[in-house]
N, C-alpha and C. Protein backbone atom coordinates (compact mmCIF):
# COMPACT_ATOMS: atom_id res chain seq x y z
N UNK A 1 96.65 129.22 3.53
CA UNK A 1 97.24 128.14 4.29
C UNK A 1 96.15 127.43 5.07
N UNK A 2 96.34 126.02 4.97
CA UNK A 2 95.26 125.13 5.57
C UNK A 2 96.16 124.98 6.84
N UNK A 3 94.53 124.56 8.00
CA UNK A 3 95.14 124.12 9.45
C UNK A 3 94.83 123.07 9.84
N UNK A 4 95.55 122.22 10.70
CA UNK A 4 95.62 121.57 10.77
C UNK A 4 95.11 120.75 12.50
N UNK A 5 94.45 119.67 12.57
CA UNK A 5 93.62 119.23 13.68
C UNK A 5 94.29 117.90 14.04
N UNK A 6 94.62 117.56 14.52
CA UNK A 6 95.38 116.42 15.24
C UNK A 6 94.05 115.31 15.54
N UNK A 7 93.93 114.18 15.18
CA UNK A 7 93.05 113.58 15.47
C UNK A 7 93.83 111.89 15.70
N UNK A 8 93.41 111.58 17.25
CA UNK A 8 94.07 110.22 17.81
C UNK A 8 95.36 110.28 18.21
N UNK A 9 96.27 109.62 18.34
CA UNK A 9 97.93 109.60 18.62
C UNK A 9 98.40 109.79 17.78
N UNK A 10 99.75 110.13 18.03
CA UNK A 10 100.96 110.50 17.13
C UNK A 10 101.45 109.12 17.39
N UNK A 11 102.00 108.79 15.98
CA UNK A 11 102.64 107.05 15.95
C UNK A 11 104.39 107.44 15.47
N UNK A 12 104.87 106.96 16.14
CA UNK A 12 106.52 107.03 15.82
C UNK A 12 106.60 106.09 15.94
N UNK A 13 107.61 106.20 14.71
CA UNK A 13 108.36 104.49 13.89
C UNK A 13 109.70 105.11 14.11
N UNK A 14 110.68 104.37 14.79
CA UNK A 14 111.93 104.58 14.94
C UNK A 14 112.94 104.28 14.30
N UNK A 15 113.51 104.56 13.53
CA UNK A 15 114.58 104.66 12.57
C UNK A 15 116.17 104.15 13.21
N UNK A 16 117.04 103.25 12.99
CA UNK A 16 117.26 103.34 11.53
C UNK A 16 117.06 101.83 11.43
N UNK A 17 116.51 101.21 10.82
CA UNK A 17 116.09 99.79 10.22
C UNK A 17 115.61 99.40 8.79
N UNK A 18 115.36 98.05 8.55
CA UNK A 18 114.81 97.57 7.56
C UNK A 18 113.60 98.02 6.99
N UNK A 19 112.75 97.86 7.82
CA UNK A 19 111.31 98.89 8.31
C UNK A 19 110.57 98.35 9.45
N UNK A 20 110.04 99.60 9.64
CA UNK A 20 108.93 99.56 10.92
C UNK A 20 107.56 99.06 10.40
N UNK A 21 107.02 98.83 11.85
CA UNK A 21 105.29 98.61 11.79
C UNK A 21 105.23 99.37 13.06
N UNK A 22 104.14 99.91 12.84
CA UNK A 22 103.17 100.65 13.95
C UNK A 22 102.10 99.45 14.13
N UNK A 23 101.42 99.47 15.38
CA UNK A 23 100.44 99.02 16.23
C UNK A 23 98.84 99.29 15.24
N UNK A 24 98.43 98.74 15.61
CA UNK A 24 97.12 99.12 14.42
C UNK A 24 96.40 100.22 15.61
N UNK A 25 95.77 101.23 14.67
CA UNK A 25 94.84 102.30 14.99
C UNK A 25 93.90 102.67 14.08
N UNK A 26 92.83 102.90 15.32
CA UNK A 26 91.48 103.40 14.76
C UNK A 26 91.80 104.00 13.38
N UNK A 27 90.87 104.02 12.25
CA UNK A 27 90.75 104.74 11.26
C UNK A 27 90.12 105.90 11.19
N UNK A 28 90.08 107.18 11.60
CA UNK A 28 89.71 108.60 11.95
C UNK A 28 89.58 109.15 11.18
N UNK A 29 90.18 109.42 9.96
CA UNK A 29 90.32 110.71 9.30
C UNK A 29 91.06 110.00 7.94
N UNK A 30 90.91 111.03 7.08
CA UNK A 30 91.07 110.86 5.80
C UNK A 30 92.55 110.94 5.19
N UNK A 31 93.26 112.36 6.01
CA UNK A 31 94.37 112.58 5.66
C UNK A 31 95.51 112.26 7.11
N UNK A 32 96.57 111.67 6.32
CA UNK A 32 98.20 111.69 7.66
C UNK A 32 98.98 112.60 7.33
N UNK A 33 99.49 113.25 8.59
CA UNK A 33 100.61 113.94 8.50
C UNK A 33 101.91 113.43 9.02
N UNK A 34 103.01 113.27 7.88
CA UNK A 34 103.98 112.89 8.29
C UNK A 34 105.54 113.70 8.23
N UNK A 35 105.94 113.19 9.53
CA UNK A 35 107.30 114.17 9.31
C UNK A 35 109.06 113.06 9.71
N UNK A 36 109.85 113.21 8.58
CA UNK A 36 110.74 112.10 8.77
C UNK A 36 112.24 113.51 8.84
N UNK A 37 112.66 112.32 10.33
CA UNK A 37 113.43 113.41 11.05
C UNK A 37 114.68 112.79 10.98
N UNK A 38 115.84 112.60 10.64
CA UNK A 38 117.75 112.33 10.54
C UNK A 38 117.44 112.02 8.81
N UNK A 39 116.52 111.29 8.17
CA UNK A 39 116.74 110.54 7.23
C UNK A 39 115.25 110.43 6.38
N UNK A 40 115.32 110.59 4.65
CA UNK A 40 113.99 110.36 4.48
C UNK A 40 113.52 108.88 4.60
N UNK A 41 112.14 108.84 4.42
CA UNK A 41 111.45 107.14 4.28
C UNK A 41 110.32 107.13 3.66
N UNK A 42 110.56 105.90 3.47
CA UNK A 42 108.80 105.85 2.76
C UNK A 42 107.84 105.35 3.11
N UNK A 43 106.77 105.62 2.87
CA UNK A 43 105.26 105.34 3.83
C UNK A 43 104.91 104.35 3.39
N UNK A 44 103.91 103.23 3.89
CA UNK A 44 102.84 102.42 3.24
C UNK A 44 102.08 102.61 4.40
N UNK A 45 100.47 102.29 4.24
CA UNK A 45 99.66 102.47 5.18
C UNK A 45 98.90 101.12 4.71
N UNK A 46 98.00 100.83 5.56
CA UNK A 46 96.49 99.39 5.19
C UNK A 46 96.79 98.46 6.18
N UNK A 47 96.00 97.64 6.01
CA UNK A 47 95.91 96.66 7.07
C UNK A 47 96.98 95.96 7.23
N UNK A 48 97.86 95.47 6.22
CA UNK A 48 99.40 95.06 6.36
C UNK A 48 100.45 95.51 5.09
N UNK A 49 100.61 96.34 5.96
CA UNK A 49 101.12 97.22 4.89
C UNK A 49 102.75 96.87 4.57
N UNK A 50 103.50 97.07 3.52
CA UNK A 50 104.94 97.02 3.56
C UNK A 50 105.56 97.95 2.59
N UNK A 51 106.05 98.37 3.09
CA UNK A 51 106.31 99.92 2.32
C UNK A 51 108.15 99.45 1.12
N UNK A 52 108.00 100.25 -0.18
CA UNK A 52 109.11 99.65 -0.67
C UNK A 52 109.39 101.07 -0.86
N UNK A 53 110.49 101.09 -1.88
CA UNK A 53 111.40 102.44 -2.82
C UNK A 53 109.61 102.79 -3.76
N UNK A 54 108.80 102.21 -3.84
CA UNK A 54 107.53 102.79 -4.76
C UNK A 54 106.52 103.33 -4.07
N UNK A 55 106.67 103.32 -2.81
CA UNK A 55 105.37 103.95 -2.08
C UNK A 55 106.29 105.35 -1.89
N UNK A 56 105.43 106.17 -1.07
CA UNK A 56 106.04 107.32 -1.24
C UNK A 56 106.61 108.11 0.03
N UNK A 57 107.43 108.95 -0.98
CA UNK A 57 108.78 108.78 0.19
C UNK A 57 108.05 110.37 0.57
N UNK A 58 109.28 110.69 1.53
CA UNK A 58 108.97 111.75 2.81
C UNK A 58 110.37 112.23 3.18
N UNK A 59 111.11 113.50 2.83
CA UNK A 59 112.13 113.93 3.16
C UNK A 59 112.13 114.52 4.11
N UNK A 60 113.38 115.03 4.36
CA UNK A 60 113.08 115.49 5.76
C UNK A 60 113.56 117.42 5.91
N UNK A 61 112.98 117.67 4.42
CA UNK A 61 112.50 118.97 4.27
C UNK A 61 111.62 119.72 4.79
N UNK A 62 110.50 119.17 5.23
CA UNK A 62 109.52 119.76 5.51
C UNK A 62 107.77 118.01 5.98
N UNK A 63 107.15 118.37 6.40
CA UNK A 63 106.11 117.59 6.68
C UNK A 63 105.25 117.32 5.22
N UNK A 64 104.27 116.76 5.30
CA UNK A 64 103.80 115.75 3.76
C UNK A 64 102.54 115.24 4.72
N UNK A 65 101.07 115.39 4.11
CA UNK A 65 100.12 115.60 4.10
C UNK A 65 99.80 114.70 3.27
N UNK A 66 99.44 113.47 3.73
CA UNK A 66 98.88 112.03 2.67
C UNK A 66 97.80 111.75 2.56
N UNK A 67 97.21 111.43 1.58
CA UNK A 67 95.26 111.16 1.77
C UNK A 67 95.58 109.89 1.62
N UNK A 68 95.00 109.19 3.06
CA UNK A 68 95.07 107.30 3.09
C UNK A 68 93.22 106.91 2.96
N UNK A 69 92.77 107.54 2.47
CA UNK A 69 91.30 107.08 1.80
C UNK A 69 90.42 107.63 3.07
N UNK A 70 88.84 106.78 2.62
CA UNK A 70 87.66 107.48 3.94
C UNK A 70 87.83 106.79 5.17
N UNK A 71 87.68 107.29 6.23
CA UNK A 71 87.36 106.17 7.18
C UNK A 71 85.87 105.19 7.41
N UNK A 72 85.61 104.43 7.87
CA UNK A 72 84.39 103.79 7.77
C UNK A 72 84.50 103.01 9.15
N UNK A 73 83.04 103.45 10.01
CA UNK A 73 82.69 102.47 11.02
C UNK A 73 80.95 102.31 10.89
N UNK A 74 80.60 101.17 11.53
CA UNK A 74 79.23 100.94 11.10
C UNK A 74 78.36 100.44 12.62
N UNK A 75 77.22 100.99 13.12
CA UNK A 75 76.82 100.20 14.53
C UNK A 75 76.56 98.69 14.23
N UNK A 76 76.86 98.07 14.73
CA UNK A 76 76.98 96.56 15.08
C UNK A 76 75.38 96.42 16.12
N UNK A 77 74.96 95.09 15.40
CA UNK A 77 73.54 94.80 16.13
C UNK A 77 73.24 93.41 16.47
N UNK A 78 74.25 92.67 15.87
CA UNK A 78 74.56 91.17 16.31
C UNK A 78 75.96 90.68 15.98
N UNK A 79 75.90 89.39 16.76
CA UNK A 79 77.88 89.05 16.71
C UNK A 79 77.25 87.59 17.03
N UNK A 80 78.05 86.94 16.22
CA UNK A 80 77.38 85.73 16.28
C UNK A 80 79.34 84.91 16.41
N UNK A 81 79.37 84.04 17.40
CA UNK A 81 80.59 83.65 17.44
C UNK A 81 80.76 82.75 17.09
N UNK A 82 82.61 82.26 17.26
CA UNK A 82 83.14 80.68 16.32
C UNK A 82 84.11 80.91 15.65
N UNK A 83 84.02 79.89 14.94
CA UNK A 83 86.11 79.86 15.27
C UNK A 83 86.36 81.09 14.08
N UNK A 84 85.48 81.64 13.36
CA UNK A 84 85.22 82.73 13.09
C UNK A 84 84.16 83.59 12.98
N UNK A 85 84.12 85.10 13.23
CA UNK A 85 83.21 85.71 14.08
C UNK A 85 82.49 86.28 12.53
N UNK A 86 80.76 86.42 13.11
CA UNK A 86 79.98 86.58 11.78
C UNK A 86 79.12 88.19 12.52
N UNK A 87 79.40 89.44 11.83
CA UNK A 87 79.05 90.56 12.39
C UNK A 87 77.62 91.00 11.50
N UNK A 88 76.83 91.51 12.54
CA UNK A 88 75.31 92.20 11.46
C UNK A 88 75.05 93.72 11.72
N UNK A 89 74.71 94.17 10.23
CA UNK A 89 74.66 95.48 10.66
C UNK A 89 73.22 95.97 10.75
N UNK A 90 72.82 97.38 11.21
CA UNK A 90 71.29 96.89 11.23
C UNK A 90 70.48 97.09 9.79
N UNK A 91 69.40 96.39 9.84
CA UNK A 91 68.65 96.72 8.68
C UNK A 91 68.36 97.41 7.97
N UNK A 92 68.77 97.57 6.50
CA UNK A 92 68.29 98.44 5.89
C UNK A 92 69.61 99.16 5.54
N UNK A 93 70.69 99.00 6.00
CA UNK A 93 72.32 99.52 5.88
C UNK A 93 73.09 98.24 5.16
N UNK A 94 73.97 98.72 4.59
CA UNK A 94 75.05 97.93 3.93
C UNK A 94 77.01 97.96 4.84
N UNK A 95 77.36 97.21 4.11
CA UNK A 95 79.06 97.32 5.02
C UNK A 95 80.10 97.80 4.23
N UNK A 96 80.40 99.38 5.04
CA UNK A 96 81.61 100.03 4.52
C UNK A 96 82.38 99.05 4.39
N UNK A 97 82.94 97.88 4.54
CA UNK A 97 84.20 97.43 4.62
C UNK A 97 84.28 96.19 3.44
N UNK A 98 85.52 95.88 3.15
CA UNK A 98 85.20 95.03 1.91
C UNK A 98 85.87 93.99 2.31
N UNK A 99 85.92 93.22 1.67
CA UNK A 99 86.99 91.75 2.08
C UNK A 99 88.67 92.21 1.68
N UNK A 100 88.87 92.05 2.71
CA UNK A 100 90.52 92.28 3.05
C UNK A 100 90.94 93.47 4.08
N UNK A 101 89.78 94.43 4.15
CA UNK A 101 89.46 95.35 5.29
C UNK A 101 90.20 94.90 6.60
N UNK A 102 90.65 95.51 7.60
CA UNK A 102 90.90 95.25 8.66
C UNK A 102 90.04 96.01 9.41
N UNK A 103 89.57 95.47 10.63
CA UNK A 103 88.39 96.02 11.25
C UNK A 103 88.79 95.93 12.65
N UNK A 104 88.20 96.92 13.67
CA UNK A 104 88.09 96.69 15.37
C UNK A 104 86.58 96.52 15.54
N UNK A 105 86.41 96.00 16.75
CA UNK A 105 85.65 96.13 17.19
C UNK A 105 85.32 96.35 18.42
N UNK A 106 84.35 97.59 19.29
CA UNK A 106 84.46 98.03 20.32
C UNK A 106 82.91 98.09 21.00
N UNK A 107 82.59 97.10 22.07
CA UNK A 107 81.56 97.03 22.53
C UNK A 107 81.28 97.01 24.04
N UNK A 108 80.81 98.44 24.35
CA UNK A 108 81.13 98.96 25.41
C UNK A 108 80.44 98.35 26.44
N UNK A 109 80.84 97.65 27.86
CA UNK A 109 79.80 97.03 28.13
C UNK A 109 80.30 95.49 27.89
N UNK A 110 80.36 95.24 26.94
CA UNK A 110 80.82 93.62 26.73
C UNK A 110 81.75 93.37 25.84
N UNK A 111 83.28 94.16 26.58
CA UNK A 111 84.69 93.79 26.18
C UNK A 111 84.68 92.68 25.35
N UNK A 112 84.24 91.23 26.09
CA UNK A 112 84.56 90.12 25.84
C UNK A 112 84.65 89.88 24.13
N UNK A 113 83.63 90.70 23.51
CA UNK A 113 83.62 90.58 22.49
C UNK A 113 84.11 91.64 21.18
N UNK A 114 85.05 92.39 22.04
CA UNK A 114 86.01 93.14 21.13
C UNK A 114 87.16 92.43 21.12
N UNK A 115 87.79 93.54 20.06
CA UNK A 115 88.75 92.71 19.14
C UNK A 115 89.36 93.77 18.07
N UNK A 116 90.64 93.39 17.84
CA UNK A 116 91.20 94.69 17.18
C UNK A 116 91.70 94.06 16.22
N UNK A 117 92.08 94.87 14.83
CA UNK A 117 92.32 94.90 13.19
C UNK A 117 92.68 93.20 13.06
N UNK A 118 91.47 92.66 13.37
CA UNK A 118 91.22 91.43 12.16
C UNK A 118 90.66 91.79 10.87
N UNK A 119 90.78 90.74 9.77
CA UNK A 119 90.64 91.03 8.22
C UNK A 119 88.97 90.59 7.98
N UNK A 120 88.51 91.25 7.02
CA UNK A 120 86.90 90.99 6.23
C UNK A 120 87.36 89.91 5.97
N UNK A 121 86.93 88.93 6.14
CA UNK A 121 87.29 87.46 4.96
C UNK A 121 85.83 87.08 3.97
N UNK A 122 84.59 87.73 4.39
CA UNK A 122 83.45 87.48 3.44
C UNK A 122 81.90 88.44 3.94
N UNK A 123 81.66 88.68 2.68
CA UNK A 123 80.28 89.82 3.28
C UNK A 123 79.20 88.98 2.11
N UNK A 124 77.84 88.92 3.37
CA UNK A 124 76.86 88.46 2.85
C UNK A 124 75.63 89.28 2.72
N UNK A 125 75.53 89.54 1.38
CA UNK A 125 74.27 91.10 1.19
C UNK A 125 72.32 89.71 0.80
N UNK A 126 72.86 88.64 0.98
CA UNK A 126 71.79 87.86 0.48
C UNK A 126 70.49 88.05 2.11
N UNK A 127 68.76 87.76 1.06
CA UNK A 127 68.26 87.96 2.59
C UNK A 127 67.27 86.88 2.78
N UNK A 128 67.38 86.20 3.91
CA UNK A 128 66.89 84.99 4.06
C UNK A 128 65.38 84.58 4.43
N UNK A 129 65.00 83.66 4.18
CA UNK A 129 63.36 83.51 4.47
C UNK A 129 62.90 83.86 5.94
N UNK A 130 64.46 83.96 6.60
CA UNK A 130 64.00 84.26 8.00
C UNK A 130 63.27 85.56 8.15
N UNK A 131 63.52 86.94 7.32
CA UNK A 131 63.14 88.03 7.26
C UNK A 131 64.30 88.86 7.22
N UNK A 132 65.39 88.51 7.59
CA UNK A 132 66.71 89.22 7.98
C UNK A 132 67.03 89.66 6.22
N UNK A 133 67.39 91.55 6.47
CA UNK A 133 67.51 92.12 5.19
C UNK A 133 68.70 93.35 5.30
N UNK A 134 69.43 92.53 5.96
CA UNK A 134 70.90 93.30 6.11
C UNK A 134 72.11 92.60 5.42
N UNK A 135 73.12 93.41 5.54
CA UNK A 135 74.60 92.64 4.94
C UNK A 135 75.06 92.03 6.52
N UNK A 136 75.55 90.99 6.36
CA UNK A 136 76.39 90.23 7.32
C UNK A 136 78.00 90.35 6.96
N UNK A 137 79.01 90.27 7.55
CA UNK A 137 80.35 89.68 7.10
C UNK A 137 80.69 89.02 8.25
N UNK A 138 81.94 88.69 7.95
CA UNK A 138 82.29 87.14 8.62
C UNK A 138 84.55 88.02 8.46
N UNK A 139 84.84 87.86 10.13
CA UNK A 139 85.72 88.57 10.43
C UNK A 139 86.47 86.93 10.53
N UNK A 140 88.16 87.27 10.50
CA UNK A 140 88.39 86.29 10.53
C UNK A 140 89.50 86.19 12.15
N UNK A 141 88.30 86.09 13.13
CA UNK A 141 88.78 86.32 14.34
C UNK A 141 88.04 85.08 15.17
N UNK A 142 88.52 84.44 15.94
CA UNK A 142 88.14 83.40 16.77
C UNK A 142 87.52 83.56 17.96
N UNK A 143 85.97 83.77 18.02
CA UNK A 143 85.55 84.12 19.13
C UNK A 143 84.55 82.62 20.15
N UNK A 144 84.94 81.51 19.49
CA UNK A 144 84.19 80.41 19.81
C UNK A 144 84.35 80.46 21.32
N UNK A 145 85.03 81.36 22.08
CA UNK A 145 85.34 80.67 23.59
C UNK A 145 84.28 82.37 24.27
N UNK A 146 83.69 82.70 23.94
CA UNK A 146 82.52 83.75 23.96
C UNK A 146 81.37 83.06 24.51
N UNK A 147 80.86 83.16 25.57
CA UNK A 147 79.33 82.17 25.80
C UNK A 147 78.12 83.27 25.76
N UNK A 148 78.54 84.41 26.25
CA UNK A 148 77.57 85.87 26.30
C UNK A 148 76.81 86.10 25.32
N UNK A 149 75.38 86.58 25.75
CA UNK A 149 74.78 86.99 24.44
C UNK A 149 74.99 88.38 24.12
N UNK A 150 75.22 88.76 22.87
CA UNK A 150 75.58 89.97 22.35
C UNK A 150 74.37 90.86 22.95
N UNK A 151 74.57 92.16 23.54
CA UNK A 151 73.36 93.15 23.76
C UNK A 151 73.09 94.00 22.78
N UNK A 152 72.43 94.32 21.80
CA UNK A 152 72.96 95.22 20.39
C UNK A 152 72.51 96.96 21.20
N UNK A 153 71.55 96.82 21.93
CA UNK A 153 71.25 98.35 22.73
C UNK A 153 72.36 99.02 23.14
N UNK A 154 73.68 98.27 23.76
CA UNK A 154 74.56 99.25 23.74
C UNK A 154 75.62 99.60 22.85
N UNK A 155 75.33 99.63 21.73
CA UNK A 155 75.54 100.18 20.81
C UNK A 155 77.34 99.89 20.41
N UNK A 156 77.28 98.81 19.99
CA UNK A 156 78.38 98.55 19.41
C UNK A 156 78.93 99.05 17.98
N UNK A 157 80.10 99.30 18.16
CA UNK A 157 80.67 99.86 16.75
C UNK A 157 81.73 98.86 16.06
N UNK A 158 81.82 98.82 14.77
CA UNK A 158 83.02 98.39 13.99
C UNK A 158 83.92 99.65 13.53
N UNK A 159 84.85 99.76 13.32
CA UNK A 159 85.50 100.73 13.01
C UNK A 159 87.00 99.99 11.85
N UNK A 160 87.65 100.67 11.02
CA UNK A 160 88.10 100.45 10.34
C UNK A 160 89.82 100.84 10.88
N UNK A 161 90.78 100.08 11.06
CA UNK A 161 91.77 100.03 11.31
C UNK A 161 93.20 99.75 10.40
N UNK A 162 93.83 100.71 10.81
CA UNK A 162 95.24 100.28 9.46
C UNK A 162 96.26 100.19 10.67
N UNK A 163 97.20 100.37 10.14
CA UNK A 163 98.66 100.02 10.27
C UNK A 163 99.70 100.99 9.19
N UNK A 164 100.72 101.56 10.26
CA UNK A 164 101.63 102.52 8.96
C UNK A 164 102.97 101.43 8.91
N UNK A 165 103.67 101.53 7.82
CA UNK A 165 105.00 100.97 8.11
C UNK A 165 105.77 101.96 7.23
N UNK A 166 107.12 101.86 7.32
CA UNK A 166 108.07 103.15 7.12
C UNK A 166 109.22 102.17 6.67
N UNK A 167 109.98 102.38 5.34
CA UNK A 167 111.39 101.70 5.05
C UNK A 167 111.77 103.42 5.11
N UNK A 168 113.50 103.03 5.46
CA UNK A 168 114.33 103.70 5.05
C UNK A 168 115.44 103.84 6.67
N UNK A 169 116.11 105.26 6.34
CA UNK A 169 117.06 105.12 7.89
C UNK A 169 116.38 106.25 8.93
N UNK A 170 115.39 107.12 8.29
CA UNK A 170 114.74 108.12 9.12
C UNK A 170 113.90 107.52 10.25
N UNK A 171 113.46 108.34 11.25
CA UNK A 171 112.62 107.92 12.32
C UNK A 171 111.27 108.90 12.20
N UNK A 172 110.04 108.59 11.59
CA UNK A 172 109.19 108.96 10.81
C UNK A 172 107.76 109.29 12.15
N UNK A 173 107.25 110.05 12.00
CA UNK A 173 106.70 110.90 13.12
C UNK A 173 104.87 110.86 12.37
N UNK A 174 103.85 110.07 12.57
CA UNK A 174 102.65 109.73 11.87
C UNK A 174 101.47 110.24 12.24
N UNK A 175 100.89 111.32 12.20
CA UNK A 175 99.63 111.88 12.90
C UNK A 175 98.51 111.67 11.99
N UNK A 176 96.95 111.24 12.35
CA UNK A 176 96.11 111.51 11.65
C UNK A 176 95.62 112.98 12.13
N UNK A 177 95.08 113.65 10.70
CA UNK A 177 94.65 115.19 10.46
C UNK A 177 93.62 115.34 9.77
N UNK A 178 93.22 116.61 10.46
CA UNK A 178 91.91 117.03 9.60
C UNK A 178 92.18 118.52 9.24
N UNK A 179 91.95 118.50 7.86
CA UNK A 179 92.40 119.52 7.48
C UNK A 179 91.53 120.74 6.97
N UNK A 180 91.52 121.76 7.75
CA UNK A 180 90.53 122.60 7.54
C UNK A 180 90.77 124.15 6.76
């Protein structure tokens, strides 16, 4: 028997409806544990997720142990703002995240320029005569009203963010786990 590690909040989607959305959260861990309590339902997870009769369901037999993929966060070393925001990672690294990704961003020190599960809309691996030999992407978040210069020393992170949603009449109980 595997055990089990609780990692971040427990997300409850309340039942009985069309379906739920949960709040977007950090991406932590690899596997969810879910437990659906009066009624079964079915899961979808990702950045906007909508769960039908084909994603997979969850009775309310027992708990269900889902692998929703890797997590991925990357240090952030520039942020360049506008009416959409253009992120750099440092040199010599590439970007876990792909276009359609939903991403946070958390920069301790200079709030102003965080921001939670906006989408990849474009990643640039090209390297310019300037010398710059990193991937860039380009978030599709509006930071033009930003005047601050980004500090990259305190160590800003991107982190990878989903969203669960739940059809059915159950009230569905969502933990990320690590399973050891």
């Amino acid at each position: 028997m595997s055990a089990l590690n609780p990692v971040g909040v427990n997300t409850i989607l309340n039942g009985p409806g069309v379906g739920r959305t949960s709040s977007p959260i950090p991406h932590q861990s690899d596997t969810i544990r879910v437990v659906a309590k009066t009624d079964g339902v079915h899961i979808a997870f990702g950045a906007n997720p909508a769960a039908t009769d084909l994603n997979f369901y969850v009775g309310t037999t027992g708990a269900e142990e889902i692998s929703i993929g890797r997590p991925s966060s990357q240090r952030v070393v520039g942020v360049t703002t506008g009416t959409a925001t253009i992120i750099d990672f440092p040199e010599g690294t590439g970007s876990p995240f792909g276009v359609g990704d939903a991403v946070t961003l958390t920069a301790p020190g200079q709030t102003n320029f965080n921001f939670t599960h906006k989408l990849v809309t474009a990643i640039d691996s090209s390297s310019g005569p300037s010398g710059y030999f990193s991937e860039r992407i380009t978030i599709d978040h509006d930071s033009a009203s930003v005047t601050d210069t980004f500090d990259s020393s305190l160590h800003a992170e991107l982190r990878g963010s989903l969203k669960f949603h739940v059809s059915g009449l159950g009230t569905a109980y969502v933990q990320q786990v690590q399973v050891s």
